[in-house]
C-alpha atoms as a PDB file:
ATOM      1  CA  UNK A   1       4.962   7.930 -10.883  1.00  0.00           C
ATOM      2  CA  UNK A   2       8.124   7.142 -10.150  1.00  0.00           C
ATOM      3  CA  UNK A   3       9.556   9.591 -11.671  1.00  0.00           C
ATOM      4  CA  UNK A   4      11.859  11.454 -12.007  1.00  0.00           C
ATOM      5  CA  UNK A   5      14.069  12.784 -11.566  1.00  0.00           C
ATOM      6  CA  UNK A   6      14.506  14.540  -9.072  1.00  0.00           C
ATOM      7  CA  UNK A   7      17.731  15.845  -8.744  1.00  0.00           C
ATOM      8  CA  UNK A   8      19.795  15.194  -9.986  1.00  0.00           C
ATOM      9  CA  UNK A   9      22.084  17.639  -9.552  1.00  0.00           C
ATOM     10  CA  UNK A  10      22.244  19.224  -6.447  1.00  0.00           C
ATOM     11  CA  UNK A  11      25.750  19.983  -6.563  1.00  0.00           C
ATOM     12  CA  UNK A  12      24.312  23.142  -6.810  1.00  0.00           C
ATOM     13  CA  UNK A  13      24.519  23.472  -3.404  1.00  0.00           C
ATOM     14  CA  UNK A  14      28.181  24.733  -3.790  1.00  0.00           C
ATOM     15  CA  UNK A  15      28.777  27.872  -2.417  1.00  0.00           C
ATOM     16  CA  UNK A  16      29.945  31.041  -4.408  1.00  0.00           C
ATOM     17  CA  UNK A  17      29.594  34.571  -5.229  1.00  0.00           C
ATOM     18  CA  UNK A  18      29.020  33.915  -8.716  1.00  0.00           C
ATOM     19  CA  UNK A  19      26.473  31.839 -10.674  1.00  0.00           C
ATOM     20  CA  UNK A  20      28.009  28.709 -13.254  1.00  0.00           C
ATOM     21  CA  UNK A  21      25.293  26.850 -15.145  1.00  0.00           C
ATOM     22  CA  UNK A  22      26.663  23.423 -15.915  1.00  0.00           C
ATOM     23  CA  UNK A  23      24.977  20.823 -17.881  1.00  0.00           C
ATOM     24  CA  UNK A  24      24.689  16.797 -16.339  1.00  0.00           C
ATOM     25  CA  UNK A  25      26.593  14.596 -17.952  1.00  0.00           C
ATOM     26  CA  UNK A  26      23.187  12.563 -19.368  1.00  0.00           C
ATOM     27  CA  UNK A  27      25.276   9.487 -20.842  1.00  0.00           C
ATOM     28  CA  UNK A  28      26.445   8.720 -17.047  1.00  0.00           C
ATOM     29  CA  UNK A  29      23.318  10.146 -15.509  1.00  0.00           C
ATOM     30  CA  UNK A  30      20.941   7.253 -14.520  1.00  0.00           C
ATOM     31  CA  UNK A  31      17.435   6.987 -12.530  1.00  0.00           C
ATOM     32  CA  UNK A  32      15.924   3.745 -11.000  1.00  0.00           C
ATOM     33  CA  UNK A  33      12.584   4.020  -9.527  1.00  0.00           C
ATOM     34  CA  UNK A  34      11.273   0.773  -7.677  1.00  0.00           C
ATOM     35  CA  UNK A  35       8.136  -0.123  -7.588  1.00  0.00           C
ATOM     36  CA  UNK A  36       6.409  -2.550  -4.621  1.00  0.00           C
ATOM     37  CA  UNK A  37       3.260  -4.630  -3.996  1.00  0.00           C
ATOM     38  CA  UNK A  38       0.215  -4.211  -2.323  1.00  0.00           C
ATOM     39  CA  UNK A  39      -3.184  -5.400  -1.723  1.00  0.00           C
ATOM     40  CA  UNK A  40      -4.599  -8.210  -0.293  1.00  0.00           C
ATOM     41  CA  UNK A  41      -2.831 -10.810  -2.083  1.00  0.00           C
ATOM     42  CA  UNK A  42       0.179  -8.940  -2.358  1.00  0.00           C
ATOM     43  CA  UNK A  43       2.446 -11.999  -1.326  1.00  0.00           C
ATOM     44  CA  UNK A  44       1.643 -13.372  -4.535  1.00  0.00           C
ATOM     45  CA  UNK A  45       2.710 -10.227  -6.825  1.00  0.00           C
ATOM     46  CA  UNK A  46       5.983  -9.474  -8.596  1.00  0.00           C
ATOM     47  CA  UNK A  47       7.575  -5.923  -7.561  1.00  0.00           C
ATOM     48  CA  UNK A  48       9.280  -3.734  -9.963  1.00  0.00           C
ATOM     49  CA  UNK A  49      12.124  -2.290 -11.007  1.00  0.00           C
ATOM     50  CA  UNK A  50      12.448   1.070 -13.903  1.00  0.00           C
ATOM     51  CA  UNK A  51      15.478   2.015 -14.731  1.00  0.00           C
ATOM     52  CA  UNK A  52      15.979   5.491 -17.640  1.00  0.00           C
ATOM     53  CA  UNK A  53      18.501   7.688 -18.835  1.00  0.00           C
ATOM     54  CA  UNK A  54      17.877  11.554 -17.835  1.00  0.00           C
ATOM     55  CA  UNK A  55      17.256  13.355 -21.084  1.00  0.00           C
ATOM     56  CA  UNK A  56      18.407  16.954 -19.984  1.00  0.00           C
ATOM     57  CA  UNK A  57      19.354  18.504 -16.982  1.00  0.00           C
ATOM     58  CA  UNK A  58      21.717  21.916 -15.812  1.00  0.00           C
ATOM     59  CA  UNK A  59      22.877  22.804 -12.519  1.00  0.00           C
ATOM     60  CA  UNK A  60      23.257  26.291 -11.357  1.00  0.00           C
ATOM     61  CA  UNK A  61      25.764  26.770  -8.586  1.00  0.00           C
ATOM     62  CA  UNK A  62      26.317  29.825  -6.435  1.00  0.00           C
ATOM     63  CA  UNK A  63      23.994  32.343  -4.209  1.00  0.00           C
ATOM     64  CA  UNK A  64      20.767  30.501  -5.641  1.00  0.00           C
ATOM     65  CA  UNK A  65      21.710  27.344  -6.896  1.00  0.00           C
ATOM     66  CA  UNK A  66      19.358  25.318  -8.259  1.00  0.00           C
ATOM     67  CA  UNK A  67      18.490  22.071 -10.542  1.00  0.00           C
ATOM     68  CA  UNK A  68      16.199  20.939 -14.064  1.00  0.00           C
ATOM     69  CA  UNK A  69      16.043  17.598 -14.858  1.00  0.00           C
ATOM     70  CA  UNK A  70      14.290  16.011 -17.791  1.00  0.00           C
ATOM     71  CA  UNK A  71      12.981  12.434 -18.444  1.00  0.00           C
ATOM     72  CA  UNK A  72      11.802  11.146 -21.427  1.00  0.00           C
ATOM     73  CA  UNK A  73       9.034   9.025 -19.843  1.00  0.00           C
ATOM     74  CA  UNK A  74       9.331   6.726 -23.075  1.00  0.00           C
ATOM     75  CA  UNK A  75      12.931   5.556 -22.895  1.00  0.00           C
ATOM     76  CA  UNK A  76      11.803   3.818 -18.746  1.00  0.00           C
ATOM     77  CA  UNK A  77      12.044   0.327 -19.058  1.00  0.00           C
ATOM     78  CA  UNK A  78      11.273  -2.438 -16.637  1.00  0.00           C
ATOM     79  CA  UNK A  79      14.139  -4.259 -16.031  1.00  0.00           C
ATOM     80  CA  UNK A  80      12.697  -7.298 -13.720  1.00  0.00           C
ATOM     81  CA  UNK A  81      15.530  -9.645 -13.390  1.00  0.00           C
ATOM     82  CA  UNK A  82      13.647 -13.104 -12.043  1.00  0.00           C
ATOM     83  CA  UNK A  83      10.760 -12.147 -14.615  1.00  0.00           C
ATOM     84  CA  UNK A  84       9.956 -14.119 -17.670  1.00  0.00           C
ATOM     85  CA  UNK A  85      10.556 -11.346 -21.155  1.00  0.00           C
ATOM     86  CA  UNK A  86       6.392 -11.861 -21.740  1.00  0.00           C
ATOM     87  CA  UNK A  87       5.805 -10.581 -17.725  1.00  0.00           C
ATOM     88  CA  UNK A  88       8.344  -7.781 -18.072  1.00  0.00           C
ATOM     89  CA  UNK A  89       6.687  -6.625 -21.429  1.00  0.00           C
ATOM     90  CA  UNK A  90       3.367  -6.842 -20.479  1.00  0.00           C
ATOM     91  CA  UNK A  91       4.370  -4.977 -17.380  1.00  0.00           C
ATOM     92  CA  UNK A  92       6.328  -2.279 -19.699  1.00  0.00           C
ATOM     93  CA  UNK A  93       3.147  -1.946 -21.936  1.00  0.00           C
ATOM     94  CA  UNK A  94       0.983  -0.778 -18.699  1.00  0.00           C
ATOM     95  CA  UNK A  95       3.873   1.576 -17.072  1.00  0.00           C
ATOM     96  CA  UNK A  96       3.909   3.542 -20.587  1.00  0.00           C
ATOM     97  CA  UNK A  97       0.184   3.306 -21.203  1.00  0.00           C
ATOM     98  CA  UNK A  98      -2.857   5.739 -20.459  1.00  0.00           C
ATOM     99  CA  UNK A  99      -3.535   3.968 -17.228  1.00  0.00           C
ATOM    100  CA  UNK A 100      -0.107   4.880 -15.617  1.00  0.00           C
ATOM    101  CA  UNK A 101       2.806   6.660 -17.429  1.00  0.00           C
ATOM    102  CA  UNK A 102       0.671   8.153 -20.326  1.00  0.00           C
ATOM    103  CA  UNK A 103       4.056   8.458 -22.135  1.00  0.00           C
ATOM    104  CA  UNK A 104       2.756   9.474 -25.475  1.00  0.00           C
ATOM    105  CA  UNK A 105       0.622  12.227 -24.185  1.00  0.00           C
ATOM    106  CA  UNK A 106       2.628  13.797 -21.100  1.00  0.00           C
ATOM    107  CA  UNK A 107       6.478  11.877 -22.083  1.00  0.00           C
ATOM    108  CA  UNK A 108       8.590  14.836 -20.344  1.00  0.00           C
ATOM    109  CA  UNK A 109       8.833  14.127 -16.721  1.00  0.00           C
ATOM    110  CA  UNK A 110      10.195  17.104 -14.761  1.00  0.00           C
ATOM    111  CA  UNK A 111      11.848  18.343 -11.548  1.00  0.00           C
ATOM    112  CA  UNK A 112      12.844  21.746 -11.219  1.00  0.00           C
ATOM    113  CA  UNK A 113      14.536  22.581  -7.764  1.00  0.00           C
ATOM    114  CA  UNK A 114      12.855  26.296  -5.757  1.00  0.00           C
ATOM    115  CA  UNK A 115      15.730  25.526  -2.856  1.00  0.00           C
ATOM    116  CA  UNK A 116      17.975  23.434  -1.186  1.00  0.00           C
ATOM    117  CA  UNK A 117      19.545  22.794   2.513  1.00  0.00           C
ATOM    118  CA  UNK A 118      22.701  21.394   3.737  1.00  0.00           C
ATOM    119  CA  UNK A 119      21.653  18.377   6.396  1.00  0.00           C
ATOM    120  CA  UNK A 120      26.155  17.881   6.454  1.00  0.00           C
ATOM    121  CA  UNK A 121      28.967  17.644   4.964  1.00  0.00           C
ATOM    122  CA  UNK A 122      28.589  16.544   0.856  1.00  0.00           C
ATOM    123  CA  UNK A 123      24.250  16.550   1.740  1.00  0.00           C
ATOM    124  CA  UNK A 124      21.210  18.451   1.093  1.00  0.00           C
ATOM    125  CA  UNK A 125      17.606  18.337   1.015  1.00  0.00           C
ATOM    126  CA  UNK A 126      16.341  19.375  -1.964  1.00  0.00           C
ATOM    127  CA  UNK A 127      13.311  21.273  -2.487  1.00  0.00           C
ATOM    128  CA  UNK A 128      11.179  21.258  -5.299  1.00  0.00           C
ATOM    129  CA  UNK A 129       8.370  20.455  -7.933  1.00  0.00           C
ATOM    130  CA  UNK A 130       7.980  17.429 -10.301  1.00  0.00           C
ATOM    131  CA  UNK A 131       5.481  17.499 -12.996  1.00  0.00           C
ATOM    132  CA  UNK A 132       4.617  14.224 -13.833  1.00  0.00           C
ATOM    133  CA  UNK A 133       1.319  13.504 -15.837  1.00  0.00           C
ATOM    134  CA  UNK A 134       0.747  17.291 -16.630  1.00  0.00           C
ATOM    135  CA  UNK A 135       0.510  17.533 -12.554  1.00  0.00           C
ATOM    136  CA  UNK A 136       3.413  19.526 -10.600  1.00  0.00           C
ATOM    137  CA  UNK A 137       3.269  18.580  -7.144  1.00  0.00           C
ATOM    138  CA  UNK A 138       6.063  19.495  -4.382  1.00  0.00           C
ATOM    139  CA  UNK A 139       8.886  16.683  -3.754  1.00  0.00           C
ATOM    140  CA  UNK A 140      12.081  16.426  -1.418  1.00  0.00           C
ATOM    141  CA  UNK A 141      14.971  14.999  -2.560  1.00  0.00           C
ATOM    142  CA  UNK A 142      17.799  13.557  -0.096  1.00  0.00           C
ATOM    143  CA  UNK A 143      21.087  14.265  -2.008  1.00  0.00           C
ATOM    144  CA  UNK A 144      24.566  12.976  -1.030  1.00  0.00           C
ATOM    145  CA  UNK A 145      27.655  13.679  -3.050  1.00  0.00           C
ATOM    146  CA  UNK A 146      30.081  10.058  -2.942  1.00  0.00           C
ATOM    147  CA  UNK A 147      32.867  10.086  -5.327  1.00  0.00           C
ATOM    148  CA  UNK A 148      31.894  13.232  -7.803  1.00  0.00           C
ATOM    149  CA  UNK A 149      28.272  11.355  -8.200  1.00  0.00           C
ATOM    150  CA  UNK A 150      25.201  13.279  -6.687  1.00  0.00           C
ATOM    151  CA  UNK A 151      23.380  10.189  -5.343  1.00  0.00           C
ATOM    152  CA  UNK A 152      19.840  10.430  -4.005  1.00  0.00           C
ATOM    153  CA  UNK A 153      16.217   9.219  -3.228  1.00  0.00           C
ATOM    154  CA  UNK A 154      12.863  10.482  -3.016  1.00  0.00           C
ATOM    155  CA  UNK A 155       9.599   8.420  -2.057  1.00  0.00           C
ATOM    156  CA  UNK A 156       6.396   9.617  -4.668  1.00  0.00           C
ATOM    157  CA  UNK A 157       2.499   8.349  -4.309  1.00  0.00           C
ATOM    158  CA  UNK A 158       1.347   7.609  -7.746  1.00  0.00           C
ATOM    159  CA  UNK A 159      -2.260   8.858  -6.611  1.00  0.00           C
ATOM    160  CA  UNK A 160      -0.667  12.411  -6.144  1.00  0.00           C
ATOM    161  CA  UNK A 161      -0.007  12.726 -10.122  1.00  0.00           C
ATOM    162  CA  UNK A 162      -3.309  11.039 -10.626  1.00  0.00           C
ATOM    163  CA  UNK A 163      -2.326   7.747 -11.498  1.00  0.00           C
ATOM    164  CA  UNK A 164      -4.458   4.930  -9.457  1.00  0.00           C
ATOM    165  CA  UNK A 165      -1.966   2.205  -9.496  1.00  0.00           C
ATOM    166  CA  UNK A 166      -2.129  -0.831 -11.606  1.00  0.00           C
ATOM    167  CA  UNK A 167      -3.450  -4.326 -10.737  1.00  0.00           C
ATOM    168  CA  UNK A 168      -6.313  -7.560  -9.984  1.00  0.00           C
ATOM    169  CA  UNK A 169      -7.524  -9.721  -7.931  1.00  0.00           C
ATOM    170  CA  UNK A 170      -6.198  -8.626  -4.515  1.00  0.00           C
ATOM    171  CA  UNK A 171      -2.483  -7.592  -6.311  1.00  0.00           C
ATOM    172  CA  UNK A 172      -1.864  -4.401  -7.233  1.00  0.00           C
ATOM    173  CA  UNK A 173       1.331  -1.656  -7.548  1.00  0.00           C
ATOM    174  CA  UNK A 174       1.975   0.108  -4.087  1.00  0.00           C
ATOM    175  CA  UNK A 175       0.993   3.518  -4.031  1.00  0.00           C
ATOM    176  CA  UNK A 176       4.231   4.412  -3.298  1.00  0.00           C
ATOM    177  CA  UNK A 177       7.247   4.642  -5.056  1.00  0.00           C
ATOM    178  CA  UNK A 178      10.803   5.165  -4.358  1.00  0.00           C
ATOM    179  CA  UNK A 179      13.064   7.016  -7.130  1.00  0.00           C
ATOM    180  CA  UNK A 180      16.804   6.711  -7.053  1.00  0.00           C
ATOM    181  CA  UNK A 181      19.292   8.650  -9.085  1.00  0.00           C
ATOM    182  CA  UNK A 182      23.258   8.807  -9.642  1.00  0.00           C
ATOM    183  CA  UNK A 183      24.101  11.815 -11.318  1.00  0.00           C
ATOM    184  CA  UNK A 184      27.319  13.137 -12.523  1.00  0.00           C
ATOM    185  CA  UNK A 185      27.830  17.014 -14.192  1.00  0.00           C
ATOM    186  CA  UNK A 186      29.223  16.791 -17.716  1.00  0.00           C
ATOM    187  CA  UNK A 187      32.751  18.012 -17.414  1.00  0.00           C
END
């Protein structure tokens, strides 16, 4: 699902002769992952916004740089603004459940970088796998780097990790999601 993740690093992309694993700074370290509307009714759903700390990650600069990124599915919470606290719980309790998130049986959600590509100056695509659900599947990652903070998107379908998105009556989660980071290395 929205996962993840994804990169947060990515300032692995630095270039060097020699390899330095550093760690992301994980109090500073945040990922957003929005959630839209779909179906037939759709104009007369709520969409939704996750916001969760990222548990663990490391960077590894150099001649293969690369990224690991850890989120403890558990600590997402829906933060809904214009939502009533019974909505935004009741949406919470279905994100974490079996039917979506399955947080107490798979609550590590993963991305672990296999390459990355400069696209300009401070940007990269990164390359990579995110396991969410006990299911890896292959995800991009657009990176920028804006004052020391890798910044960066990727777009997800919840039906790739096996989760058919929640919803009734003509209202249901869109498929896809988009997942937002801002990421800063621990110093």
């Amino acid at each position: 699902m929205k996962t993840v993740l994804l990169a947060a690093g990515i300032s692995l992309f630095a270039t060097g002769v020699h390899s330095q694993q550093q760690a992301v700074d994980t109090k500073q370290s945040t990922l957003s992952i929005h959630v839209g509307k779909a179906g037939i009714f759709s104009g007369l759903g709520h969409e939704h916004d996750i916001r969760g700390p990222i548990h663990i990650g490391r960077v590894v600069t150099g001649a293969h740089p690369s990224v690991e990124v850890h989120v403890d599915a558990r600590a997402l919470k829906v933060i809904d603004k214009d939502e009533p606290e019974k909505d935004r719980a009741a949406v919470q309790k279905t994100m974490l459940g079996p039917q979506v998130l399955d947080s107490e049986r798979f609550n590590d959600i993963i991305y672990k970088s296999a390459s990355a590509e400069p696209t300009g100056e401070g940007q990269w695509v990164v390359h990579g796998d995110l396991t969410l659900r006990g299911r890896s599947r292959p995800v991009n990652v657009q990176v920028r780097l804006k004052d020391g903070h890798y910044i960066g998107e990727a777009v997800v379908k919840q039906t790739d990790f096996g989760i058919k998105p929640p919803g009734k009556m003509g209202v249901r989660a869109a498929d896809e999601v988009r997942i937002e980071f801002d990421v800063l290395l621990a110093r």
